[in-house]
N, C-alpha and C. Protein backbone atom coordinates (compact mmCIF):
# COMPACT_ATOMS: atom_id res chain seq x y z
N UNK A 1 114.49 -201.80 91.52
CA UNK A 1 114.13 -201.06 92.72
C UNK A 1 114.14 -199.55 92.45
N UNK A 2 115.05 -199.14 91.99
CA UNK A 2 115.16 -197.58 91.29
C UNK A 2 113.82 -197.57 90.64
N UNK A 3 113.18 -198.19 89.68
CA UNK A 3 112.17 -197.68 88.59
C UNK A 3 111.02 -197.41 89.92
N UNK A 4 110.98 -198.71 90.92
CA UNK A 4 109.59 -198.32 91.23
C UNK A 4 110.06 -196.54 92.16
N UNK A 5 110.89 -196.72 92.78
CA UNK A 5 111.38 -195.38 93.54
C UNK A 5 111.35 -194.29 92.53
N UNK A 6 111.64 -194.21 91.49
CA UNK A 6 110.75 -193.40 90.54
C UNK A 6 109.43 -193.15 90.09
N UNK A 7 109.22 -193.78 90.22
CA UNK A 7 107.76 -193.89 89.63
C UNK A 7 107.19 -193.43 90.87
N UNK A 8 107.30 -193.74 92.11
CA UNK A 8 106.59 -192.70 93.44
C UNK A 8 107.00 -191.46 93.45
N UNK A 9 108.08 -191.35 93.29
CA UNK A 9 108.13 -189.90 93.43
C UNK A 9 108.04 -189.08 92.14
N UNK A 10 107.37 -189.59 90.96
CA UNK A 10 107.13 -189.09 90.13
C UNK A 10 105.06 -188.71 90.31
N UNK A 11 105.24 -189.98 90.75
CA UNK A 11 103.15 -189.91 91.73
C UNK A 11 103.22 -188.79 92.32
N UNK A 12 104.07 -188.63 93.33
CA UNK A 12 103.92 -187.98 94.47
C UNK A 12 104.09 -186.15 93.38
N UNK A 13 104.89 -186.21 92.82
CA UNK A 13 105.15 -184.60 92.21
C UNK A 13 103.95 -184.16 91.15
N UNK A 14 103.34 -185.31 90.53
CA UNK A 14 102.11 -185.34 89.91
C UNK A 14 100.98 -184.55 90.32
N UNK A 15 100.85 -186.00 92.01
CA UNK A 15 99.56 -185.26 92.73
C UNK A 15 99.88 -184.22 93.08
N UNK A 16 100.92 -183.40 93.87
CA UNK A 16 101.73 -182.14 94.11
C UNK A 16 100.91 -180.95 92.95
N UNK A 17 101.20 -180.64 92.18
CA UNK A 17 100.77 -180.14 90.86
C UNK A 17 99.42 -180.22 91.08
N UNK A 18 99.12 -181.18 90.65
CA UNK A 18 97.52 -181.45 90.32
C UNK A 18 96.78 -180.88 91.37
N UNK A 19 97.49 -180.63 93.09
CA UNK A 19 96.83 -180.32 93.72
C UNK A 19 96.80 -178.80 94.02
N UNK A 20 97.48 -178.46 93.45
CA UNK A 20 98.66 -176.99 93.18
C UNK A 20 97.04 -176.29 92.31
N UNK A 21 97.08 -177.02 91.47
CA UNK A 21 96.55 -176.10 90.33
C UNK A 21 94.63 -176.45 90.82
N UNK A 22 94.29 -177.26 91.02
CA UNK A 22 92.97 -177.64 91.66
C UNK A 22 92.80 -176.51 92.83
N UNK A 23 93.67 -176.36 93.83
CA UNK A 23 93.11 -175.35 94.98
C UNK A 23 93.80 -174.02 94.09
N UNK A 24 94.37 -173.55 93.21
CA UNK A 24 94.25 -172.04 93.06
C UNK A 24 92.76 -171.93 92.14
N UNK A 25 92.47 -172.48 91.05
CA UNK A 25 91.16 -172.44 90.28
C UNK A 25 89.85 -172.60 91.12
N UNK A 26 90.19 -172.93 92.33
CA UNK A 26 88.50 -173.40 93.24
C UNK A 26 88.06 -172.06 92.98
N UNK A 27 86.89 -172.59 93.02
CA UNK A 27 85.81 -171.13 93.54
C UNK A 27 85.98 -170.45 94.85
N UNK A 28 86.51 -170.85 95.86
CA UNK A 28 86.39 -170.16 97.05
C UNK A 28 88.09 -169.09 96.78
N UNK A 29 88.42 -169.43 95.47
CA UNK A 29 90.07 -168.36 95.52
C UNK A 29 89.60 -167.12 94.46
N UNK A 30 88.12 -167.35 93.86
CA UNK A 30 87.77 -166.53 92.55
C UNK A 30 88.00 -165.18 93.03
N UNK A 31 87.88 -164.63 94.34
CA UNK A 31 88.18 -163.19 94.76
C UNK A 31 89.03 -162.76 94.80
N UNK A 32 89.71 -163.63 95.65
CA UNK A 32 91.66 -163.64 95.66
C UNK A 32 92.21 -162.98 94.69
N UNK A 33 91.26 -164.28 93.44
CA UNK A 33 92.67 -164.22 91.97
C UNK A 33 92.07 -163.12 91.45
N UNK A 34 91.30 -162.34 91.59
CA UNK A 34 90.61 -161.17 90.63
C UNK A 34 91.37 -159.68 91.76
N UNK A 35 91.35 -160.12 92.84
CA UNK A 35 92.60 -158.68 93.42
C UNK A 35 93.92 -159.23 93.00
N UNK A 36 94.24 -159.92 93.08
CA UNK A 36 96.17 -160.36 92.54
C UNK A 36 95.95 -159.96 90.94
N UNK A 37 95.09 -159.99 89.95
CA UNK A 37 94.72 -159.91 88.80
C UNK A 37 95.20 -158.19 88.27
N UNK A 38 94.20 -157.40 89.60
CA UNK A 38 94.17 -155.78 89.36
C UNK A 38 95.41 -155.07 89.91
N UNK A 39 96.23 -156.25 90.77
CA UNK A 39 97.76 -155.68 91.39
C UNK A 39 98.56 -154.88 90.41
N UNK A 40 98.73 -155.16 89.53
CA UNK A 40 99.93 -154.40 88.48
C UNK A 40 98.94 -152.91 88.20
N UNK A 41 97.91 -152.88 88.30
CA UNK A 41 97.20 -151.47 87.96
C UNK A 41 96.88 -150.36 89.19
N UNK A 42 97.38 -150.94 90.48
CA UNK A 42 97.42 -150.28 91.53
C UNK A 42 97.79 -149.02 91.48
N UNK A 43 97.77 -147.98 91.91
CA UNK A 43 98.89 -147.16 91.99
C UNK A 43 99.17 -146.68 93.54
N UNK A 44 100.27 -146.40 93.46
CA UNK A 44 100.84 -145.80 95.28
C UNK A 44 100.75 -145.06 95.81
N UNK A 45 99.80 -144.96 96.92
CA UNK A 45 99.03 -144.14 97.82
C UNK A 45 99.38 -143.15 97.15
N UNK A 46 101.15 -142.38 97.80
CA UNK A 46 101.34 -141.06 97.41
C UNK A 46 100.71 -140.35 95.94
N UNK A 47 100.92 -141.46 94.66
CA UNK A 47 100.66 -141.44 93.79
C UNK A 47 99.47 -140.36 93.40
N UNK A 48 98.64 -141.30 94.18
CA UNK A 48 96.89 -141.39 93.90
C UNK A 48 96.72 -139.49 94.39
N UNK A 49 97.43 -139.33 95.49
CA UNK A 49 97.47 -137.55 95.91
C UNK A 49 97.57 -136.97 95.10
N UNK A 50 98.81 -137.06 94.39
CA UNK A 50 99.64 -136.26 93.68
C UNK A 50 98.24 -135.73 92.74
N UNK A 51 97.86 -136.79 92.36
CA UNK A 51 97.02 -136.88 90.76
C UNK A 51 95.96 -136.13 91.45
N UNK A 52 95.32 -136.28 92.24
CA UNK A 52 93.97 -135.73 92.98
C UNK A 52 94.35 -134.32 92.83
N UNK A 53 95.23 -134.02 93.47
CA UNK A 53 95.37 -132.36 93.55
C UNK A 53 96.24 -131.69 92.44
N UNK A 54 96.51 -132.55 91.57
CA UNK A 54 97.30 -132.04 90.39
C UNK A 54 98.42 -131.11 90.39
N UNK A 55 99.24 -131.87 91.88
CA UNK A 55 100.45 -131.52 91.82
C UNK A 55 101.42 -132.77 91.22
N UNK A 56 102.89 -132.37 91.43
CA UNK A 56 103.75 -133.35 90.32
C UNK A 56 104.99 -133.17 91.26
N UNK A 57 105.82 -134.29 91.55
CA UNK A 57 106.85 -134.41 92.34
C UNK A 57 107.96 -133.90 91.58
N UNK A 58 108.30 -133.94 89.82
CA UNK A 58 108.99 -133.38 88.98
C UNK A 58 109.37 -131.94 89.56
């Protein structure tokens, strides 16, 4: 009785996953993942001033 109660909830964490990774790769997320992609190269509002007018918070 244990094996089959394993074996479902080993199905069940499978399809979980499988469905995990199927809806982030769709095409309707290709925009999404290309702004989450350019996140680390952002820079912060104030930032973006500073540099424009070539002042320095230092």
């Amino acid at each position: 009785m244990l094996g089959i109660i394993n074996g479902i909830v080993t199905a069940l964490g499978m399809a979980t996953f499988l469905g995990i990774v199927w809806w982030a790769w769709s095409t309707h997320r290709a925009e999404a993942n290309r702004q989450a992609a350019m996140l680390p190269f952002a820079l912060p509002e104030e930032y973006q001033n500073d540099k424009n007018t070539g002042e320095s918070n230092e």
